[in-house]
N, C-alpha and C. Protein backbone atom coordinates (compact mmCIF):
# COMPACT_ATOMS: atom_id res chain seq x y z
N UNK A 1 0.84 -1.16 0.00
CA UNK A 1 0.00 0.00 0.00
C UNK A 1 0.89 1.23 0.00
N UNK A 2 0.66 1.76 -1.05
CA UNK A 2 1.77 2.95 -1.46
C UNK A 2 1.00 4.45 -0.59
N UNK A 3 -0.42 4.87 -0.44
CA UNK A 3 -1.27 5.81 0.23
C UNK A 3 -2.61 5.00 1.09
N UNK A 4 -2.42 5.80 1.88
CA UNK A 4 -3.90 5.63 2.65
C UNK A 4 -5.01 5.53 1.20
N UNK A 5 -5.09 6.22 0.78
CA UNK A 5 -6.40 6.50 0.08
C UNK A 5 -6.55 5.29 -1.31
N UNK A 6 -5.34 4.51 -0.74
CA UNK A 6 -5.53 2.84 -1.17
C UNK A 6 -6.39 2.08 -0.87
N UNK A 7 -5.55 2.23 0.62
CA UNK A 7 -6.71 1.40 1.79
C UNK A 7 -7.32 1.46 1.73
N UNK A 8 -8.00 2.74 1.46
CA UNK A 8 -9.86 2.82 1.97
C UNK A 8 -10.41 2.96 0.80
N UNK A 9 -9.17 2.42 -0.84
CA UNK A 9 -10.49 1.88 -1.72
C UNK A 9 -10.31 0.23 -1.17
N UNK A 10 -9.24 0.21 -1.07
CA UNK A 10 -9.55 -1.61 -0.92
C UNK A 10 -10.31 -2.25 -0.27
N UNK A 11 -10.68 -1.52 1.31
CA UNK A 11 -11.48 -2.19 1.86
C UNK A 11 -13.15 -1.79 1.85
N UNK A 12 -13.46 -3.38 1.75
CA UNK A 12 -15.44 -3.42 1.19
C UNK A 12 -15.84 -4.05 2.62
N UNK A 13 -16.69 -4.31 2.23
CA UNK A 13 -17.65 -4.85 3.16
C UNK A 13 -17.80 -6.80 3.03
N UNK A 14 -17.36 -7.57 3.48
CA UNK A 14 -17.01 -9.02 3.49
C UNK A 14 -18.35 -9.20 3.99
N UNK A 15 -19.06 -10.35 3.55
CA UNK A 15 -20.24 -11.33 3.76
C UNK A 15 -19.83 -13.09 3.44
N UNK A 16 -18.97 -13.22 3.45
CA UNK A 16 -18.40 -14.79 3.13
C UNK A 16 -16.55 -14.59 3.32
N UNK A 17 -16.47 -15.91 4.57
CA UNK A 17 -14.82 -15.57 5.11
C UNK A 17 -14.99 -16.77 4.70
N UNK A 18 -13.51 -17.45 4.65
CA UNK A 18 -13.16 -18.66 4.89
C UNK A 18 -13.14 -19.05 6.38
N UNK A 19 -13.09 -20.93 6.33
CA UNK A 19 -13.41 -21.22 7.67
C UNK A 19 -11.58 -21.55 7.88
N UNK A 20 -11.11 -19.96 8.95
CA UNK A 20 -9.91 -20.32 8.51
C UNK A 20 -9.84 -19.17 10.04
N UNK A 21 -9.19 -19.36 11.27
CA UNK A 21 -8.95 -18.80 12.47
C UNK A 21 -8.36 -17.39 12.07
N UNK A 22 -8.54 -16.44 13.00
CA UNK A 22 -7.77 -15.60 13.18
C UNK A 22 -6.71 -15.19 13.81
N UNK A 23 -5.48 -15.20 13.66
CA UNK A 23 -4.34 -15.79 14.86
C UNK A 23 -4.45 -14.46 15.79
N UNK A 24 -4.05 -14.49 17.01
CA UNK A 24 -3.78 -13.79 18.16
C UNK A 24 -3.07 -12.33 17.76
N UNK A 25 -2.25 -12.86 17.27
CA UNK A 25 -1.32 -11.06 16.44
C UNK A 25 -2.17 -10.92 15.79
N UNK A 26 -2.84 -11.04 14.69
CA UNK A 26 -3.57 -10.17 13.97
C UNK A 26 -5.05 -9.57 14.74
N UNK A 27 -5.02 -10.40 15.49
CA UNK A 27 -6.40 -9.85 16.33
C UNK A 27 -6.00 -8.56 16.83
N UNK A 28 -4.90 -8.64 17.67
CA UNK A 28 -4.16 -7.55 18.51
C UNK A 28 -3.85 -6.73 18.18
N UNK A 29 -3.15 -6.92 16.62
CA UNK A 29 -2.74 -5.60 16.00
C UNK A 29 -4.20 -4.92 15.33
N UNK A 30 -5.49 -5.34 14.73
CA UNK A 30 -6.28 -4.74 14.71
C UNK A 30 -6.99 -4.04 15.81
N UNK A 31 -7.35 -4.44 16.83
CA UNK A 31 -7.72 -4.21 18.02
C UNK A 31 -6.92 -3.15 18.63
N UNK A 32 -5.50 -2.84 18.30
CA UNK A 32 -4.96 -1.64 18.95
C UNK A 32 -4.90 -0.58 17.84
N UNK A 33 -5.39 -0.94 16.83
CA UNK A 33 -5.41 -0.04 15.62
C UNK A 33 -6.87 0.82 16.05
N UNK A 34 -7.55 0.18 16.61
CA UNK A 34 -9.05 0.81 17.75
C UNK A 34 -8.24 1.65 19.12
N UNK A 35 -7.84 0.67 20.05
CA UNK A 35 -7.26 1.57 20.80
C UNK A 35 -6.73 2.81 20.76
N UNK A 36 -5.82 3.10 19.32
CA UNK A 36 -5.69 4.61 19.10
C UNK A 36 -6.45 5.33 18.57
N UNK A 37 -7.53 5.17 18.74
CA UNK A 37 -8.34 5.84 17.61
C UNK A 37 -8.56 6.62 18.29
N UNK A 38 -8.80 8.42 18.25
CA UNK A 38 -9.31 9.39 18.85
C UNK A 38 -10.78 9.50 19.30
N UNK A 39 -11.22 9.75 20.48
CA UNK A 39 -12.44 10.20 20.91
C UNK A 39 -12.47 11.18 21.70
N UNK A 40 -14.00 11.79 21.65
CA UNK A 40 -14.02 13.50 22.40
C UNK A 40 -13.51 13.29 23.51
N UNK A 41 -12.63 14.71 23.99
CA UNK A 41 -12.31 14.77 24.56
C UNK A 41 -11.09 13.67 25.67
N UNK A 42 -10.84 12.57 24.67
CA UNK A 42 -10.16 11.53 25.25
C UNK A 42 -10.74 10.79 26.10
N UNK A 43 -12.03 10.88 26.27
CA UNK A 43 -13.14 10.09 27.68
C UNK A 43 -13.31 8.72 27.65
N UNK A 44 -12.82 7.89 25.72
CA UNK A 44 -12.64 6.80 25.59
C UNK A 44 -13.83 5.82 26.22
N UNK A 45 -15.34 5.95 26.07
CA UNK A 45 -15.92 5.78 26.43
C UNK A 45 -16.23 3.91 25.79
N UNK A 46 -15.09 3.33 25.79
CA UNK A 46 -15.46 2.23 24.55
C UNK A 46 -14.95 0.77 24.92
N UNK A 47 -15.67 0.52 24.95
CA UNK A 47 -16.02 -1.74 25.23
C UNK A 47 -15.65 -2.25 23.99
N UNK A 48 -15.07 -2.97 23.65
CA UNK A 48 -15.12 -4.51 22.73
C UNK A 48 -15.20 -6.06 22.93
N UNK A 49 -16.17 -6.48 23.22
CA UNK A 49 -16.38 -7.75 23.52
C UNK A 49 -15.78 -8.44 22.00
N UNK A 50 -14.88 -9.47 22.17
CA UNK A 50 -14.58 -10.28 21.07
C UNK A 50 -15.10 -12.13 21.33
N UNK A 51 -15.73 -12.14 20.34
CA UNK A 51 -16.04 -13.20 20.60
C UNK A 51 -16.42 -14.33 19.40
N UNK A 52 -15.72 -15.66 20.09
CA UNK A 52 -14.46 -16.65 18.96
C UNK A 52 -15.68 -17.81 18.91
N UNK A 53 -15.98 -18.28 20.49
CA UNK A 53 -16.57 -19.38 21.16
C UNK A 53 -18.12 -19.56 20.46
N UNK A 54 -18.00 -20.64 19.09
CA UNK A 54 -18.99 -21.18 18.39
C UNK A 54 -20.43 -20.93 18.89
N UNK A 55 -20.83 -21.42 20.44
CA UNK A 55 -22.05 -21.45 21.06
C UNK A 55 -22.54 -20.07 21.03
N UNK A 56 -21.12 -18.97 21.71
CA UNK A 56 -22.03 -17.97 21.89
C UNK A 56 -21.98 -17.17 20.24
N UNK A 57 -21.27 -17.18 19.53
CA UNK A 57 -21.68 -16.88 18.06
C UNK A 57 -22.88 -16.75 17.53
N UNK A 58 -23.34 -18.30 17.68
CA UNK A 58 -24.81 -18.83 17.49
C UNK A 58 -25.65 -18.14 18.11
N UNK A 59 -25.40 -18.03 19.56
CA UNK A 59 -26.60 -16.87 20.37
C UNK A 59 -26.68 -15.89 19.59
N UNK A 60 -25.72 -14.78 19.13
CA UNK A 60 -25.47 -13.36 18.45
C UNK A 60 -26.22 -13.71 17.51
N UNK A 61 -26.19 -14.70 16.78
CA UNK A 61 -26.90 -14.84 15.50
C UNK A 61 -27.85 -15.08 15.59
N UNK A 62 -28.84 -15.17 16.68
CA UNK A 62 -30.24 -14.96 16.64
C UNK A 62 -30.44 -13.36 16.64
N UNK A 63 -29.78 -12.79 16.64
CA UNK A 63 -29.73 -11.24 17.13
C UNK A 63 -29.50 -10.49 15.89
N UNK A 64 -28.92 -11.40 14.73
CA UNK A 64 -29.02 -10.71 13.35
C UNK A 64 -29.03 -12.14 12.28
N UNK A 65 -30.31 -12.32 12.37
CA UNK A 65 -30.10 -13.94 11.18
C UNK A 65 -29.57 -13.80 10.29
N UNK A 66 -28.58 -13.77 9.63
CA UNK A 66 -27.95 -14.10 8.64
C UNK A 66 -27.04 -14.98 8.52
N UNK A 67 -27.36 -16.18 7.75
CA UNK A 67 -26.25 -16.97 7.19
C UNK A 67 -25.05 -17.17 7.59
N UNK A 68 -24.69 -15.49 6.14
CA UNK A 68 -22.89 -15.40 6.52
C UNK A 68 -22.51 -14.98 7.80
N UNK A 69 -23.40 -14.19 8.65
CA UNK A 69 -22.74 -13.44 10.02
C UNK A 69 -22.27 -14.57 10.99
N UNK A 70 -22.84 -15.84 11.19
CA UNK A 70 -22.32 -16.93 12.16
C UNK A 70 -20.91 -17.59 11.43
N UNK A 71 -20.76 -17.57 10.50
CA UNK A 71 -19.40 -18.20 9.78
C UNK A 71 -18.48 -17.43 9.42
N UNK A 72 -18.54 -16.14 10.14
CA UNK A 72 -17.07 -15.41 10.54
C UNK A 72 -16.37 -16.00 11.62
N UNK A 73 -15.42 -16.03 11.73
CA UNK A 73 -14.50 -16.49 12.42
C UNK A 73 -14.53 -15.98 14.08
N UNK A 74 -14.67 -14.24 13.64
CA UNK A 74 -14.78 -13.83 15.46
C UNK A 74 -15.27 -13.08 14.94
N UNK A 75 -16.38 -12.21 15.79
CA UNK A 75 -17.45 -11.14 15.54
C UNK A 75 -16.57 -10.38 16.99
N UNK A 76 -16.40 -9.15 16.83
CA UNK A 76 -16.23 -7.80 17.52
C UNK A 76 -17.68 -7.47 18.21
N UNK A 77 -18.04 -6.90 19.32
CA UNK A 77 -19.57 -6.17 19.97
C UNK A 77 -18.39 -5.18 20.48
N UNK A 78 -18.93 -4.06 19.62
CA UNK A 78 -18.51 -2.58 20.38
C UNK A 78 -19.87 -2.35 21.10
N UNK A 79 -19.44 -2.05 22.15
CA UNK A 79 -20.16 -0.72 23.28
C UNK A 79 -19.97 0.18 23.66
N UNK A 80 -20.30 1.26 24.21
CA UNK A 80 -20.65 1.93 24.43
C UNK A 80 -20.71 2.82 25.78
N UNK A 81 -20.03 3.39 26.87
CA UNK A 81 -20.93 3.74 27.98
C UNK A 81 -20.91 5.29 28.05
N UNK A 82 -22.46 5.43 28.09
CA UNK A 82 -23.02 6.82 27.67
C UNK A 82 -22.49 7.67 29.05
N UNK A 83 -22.20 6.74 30.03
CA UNK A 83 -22.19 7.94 31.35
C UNK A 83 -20.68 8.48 31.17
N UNK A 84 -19.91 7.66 30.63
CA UNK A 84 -18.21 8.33 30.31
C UNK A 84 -18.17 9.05 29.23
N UNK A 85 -18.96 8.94 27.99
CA UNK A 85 -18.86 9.93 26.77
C UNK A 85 -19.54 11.35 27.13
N UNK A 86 -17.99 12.02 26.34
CA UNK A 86 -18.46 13.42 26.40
C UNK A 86 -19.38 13.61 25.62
N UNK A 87 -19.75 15.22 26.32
CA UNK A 87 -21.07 15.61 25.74
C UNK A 87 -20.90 16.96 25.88
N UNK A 88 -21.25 17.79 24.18
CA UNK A 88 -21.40 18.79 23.59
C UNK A 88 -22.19 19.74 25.12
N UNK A 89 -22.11 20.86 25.16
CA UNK A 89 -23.06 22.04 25.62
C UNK A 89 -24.64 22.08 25.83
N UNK A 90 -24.79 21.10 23.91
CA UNK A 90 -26.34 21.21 24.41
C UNK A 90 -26.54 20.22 24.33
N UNK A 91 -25.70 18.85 25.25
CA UNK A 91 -26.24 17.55 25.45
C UNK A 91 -26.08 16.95 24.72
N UNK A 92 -25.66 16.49 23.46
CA UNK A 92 -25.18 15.84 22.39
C UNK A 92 -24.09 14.80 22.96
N UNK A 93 -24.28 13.49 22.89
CA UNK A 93 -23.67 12.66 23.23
C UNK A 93 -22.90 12.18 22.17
N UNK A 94 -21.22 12.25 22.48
CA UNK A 94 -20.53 11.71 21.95
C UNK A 94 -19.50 10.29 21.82
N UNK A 95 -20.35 9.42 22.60
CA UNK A 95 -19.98 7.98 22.67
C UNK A 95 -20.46 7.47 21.01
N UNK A 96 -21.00 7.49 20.53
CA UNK A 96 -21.46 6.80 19.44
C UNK A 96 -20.26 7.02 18.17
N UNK A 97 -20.37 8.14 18.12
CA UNK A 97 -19.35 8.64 17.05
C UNK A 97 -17.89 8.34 17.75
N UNK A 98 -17.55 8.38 18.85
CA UNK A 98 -16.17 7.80 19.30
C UNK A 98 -16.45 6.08 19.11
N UNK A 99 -17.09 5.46 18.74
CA UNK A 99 -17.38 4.19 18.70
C UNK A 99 -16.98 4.04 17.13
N UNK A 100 -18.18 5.05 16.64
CA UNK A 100 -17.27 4.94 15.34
C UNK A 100 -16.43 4.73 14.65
N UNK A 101 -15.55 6.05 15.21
CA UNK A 101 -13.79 6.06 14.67
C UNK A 101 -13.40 5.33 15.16
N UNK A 102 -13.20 4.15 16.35
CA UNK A 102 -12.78 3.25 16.99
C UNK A 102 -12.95 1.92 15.47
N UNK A 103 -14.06 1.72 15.24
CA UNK A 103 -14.54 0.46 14.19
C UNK A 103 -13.92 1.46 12.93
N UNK A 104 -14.03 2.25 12.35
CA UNK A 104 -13.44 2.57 11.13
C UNK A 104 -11.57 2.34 11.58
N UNK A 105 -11.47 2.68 12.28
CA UNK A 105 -9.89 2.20 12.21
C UNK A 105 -9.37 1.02 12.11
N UNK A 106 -10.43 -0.13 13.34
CA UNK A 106 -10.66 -1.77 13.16
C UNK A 106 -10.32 -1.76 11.58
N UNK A 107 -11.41 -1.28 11.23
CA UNK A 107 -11.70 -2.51 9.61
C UNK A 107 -10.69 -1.89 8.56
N UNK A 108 -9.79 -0.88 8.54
CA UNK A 108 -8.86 -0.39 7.77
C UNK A 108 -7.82 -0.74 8.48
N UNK A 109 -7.33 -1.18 9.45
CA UNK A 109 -6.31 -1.99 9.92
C UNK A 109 -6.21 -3.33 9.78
N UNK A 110 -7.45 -3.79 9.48
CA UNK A 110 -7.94 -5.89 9.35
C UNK A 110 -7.68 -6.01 7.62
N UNK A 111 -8.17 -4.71 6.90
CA UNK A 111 -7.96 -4.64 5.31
C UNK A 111 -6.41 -4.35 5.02
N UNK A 112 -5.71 -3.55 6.09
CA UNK A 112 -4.14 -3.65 5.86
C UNK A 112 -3.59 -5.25 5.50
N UNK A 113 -4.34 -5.84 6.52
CA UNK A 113 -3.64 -7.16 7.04
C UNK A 113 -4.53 -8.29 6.30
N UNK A 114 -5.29 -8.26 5.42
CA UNK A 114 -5.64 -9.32 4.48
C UNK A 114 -7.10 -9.46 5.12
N UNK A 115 -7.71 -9.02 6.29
CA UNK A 115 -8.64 -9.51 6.90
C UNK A 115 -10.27 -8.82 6.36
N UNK A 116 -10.96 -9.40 6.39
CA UNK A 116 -12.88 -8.70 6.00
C UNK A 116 -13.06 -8.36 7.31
N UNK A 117 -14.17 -7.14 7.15
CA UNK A 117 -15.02 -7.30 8.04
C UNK A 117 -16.05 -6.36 7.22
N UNK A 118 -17.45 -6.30 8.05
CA UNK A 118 -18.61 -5.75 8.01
C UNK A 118 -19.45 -5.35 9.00
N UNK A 119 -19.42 -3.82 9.00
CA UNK A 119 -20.31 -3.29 9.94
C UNK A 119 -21.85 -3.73 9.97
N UNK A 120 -22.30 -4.28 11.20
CA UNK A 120 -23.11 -4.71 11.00
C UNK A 120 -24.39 -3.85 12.40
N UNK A 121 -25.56 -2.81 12.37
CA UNK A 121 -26.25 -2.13 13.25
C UNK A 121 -27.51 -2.49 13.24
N UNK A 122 -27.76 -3.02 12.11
CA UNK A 122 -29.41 -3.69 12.48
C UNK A 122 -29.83 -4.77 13.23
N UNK A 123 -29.53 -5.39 14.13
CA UNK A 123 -29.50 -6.27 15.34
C UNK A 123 -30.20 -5.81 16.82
N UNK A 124 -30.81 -7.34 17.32
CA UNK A 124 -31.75 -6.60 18.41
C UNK A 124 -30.82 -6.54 19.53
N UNK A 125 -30.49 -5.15 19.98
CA UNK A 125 -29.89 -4.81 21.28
C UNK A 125 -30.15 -5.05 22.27
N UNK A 126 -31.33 -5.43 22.10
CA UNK A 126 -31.95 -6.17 23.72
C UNK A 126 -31.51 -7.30 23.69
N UNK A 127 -31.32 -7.91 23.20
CA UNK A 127 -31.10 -9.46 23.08
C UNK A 127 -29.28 -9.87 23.28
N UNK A 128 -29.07 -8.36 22.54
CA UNK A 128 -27.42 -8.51 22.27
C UNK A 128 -27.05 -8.23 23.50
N UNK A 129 -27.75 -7.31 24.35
CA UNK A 129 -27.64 -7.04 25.99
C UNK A 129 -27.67 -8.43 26.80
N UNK A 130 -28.90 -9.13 26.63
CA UNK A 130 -28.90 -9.96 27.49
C UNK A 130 -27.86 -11.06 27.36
N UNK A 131 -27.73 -11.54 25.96
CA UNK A 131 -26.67 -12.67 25.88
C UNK A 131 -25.78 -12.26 26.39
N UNK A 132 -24.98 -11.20 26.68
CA UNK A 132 -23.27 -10.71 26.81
C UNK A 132 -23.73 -10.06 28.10
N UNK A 133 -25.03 -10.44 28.64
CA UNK A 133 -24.84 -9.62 30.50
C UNK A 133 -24.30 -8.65 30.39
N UNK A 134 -24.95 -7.66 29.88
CA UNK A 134 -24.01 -6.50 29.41
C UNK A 134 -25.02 -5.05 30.63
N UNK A 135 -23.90 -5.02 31.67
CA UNK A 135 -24.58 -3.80 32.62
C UNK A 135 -25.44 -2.89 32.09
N UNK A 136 -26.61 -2.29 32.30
CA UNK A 136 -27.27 -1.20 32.41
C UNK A 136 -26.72 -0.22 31.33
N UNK A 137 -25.82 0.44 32.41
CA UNK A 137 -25.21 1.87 31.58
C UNK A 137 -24.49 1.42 29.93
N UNK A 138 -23.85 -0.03 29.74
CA UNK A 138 -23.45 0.15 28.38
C UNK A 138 -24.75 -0.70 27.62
N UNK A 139 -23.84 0.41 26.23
CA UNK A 139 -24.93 0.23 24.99
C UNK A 139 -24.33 -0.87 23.82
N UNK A 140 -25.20 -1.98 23.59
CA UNK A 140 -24.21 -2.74 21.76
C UNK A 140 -24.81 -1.87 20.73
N UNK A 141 -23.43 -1.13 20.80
CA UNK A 141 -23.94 -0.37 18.96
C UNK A 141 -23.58 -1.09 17.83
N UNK A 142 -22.40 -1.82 17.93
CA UNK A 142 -22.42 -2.59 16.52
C UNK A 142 -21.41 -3.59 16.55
N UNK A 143 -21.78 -4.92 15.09
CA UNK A 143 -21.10 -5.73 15.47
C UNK A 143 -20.17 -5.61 14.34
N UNK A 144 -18.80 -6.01 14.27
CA UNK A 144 -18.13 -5.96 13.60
C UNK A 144 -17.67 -7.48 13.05
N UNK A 145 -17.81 -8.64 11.91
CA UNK A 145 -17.61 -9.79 12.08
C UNK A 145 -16.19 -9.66 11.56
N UNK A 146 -15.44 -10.09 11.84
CA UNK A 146 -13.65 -10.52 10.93
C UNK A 146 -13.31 -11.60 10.33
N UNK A 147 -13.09 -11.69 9.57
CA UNK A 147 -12.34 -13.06 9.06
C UNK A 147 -11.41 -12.94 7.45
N UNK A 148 -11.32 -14.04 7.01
CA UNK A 148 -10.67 -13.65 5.50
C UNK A 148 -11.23 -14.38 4.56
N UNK A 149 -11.40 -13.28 4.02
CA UNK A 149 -12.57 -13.04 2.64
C UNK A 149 -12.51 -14.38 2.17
N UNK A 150 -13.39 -14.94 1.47
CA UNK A 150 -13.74 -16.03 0.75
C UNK A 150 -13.35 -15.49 -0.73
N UNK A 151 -13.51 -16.48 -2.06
CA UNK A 151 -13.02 -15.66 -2.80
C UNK A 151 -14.99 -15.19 -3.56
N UNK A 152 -15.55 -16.15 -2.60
CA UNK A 152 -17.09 -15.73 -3.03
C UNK A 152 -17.61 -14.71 -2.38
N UNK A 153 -17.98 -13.49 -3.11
CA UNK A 153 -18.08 -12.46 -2.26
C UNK A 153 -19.09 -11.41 -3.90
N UNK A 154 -20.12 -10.68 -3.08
CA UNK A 154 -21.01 -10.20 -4.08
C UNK A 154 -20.25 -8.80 -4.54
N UNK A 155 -20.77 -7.60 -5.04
CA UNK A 155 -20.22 -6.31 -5.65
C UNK A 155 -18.49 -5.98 -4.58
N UNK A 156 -17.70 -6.01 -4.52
CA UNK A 156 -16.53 -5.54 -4.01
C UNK A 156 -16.06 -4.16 -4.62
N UNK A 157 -16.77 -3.80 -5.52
CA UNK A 157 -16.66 -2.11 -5.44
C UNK A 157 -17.83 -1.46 -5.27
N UNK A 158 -18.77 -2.02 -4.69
CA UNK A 158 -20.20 -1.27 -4.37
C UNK A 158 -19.66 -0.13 -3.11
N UNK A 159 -18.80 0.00 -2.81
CA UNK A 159 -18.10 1.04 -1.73
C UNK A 159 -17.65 2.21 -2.25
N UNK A 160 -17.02 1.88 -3.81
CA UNK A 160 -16.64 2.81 -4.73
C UNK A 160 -17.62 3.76 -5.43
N UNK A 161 -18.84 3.33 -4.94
CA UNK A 161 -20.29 4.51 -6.19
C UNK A 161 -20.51 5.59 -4.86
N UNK A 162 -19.84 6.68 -4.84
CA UNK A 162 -20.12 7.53 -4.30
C UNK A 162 -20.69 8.98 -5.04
N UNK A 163 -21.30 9.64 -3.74
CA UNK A 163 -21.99 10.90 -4.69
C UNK A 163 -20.83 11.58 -4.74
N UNK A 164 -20.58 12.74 -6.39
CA UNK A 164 -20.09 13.45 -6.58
C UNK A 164 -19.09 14.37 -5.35
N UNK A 165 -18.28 14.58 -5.08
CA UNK A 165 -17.20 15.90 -4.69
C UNK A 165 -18.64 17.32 -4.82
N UNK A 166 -19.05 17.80 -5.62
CA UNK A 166 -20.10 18.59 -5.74
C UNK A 166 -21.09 18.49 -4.92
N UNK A 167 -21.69 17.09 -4.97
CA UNK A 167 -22.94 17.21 -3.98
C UNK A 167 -22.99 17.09 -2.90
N UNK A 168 -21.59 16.42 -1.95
CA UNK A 168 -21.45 16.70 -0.48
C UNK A 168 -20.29 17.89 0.00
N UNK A 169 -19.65 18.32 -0.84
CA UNK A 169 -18.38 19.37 -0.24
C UNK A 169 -19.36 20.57 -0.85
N UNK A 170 -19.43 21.81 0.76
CA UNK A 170 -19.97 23.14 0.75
C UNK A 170 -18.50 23.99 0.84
N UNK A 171 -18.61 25.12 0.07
CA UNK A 171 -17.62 25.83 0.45
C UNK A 171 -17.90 27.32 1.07
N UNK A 172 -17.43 27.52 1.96
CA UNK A 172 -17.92 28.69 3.32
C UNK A 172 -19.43 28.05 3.76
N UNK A 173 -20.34 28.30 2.95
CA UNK A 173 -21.79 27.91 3.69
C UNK A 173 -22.63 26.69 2.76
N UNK A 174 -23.76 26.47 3.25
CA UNK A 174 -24.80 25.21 2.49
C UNK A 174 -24.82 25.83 1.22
């Protein structure tokens, strides 16, 4: 990778890994590629449950039926805790978006290193709460699955159709 702005065409969105482990270093080195990731005010308001162990996989996957999501190798649960994220003046909570940049760094550090993943937010949180006994105050915002890509895999530049430079960059005002 000669520029960043490699990386982040290369990496798509994976729905089919091989059934093939993820070793310990590569877990780690993605996982601290999260650890640095900036959040407001440094309040670092951020959980990662990783989880390898087949049974509870299967639980998660009642929590988003799909197929490919149980035959990733290890699924990531970022959380959340709203009482440590800063918050804007007029109450604007900034745990979510520090959750964010935490998983955008994940999956451009797992795409450095040969690895898929796919953000995954449509899942029942109640459920994702109860399986992972997950205290009160934190929130599952999203799951992240990892593994390495299969070579069966649907559009791999559907990441690439973006709107125009024109229709999202304002210059001084809207």
């Amino acid at each position: 990778m000669e520029r960043f702005l490699d990386l982040v065409k290369q990496r798509y969105s994976v729905r089919s890994f091989l059934d093939k482990p993820v070793p310990d270093d590569q877990l780690q080195y993605i996982l601290e590629c999260g650890r640095l990731a900036p959040s407001a005010a440094n309040f670092q308001p951020l959980h990662v449950i990783v989880v390898r162990q087949p049974g509870l996989k299967e639980k998660l996957a009642a929590t988003y039926p799909r197929d490919w999501f149980k035959l990733a190798p290890l699924i990531l649960v970022f959380c959340g805790d709203h009482h440590q994220g800063w918050k804007r003046a007029d109450g604007k909570d900034h745990t979510d978006i520090d959750l964010a940049i935490m998983i955008d760094h994940i999956t451009l550090g797992a795409a450095e290193i040969g690895l898929g993943t796919c953000w995954v937010c449509n899942f029942d949180a109640a459920m994702c709460r109860q399986i992972l006994e997950l205290p009160g105050h934190i929130e599952p915002i999203a799951y992240l699955p990892v593994g390495y890509p299969s070579a069966v895999q649907g559009d791999t530049t559907r990441h690439l159709k973006r709107k125009s430079m024109d229709e999202i960059i304002h210059d001084e005002n809207f």
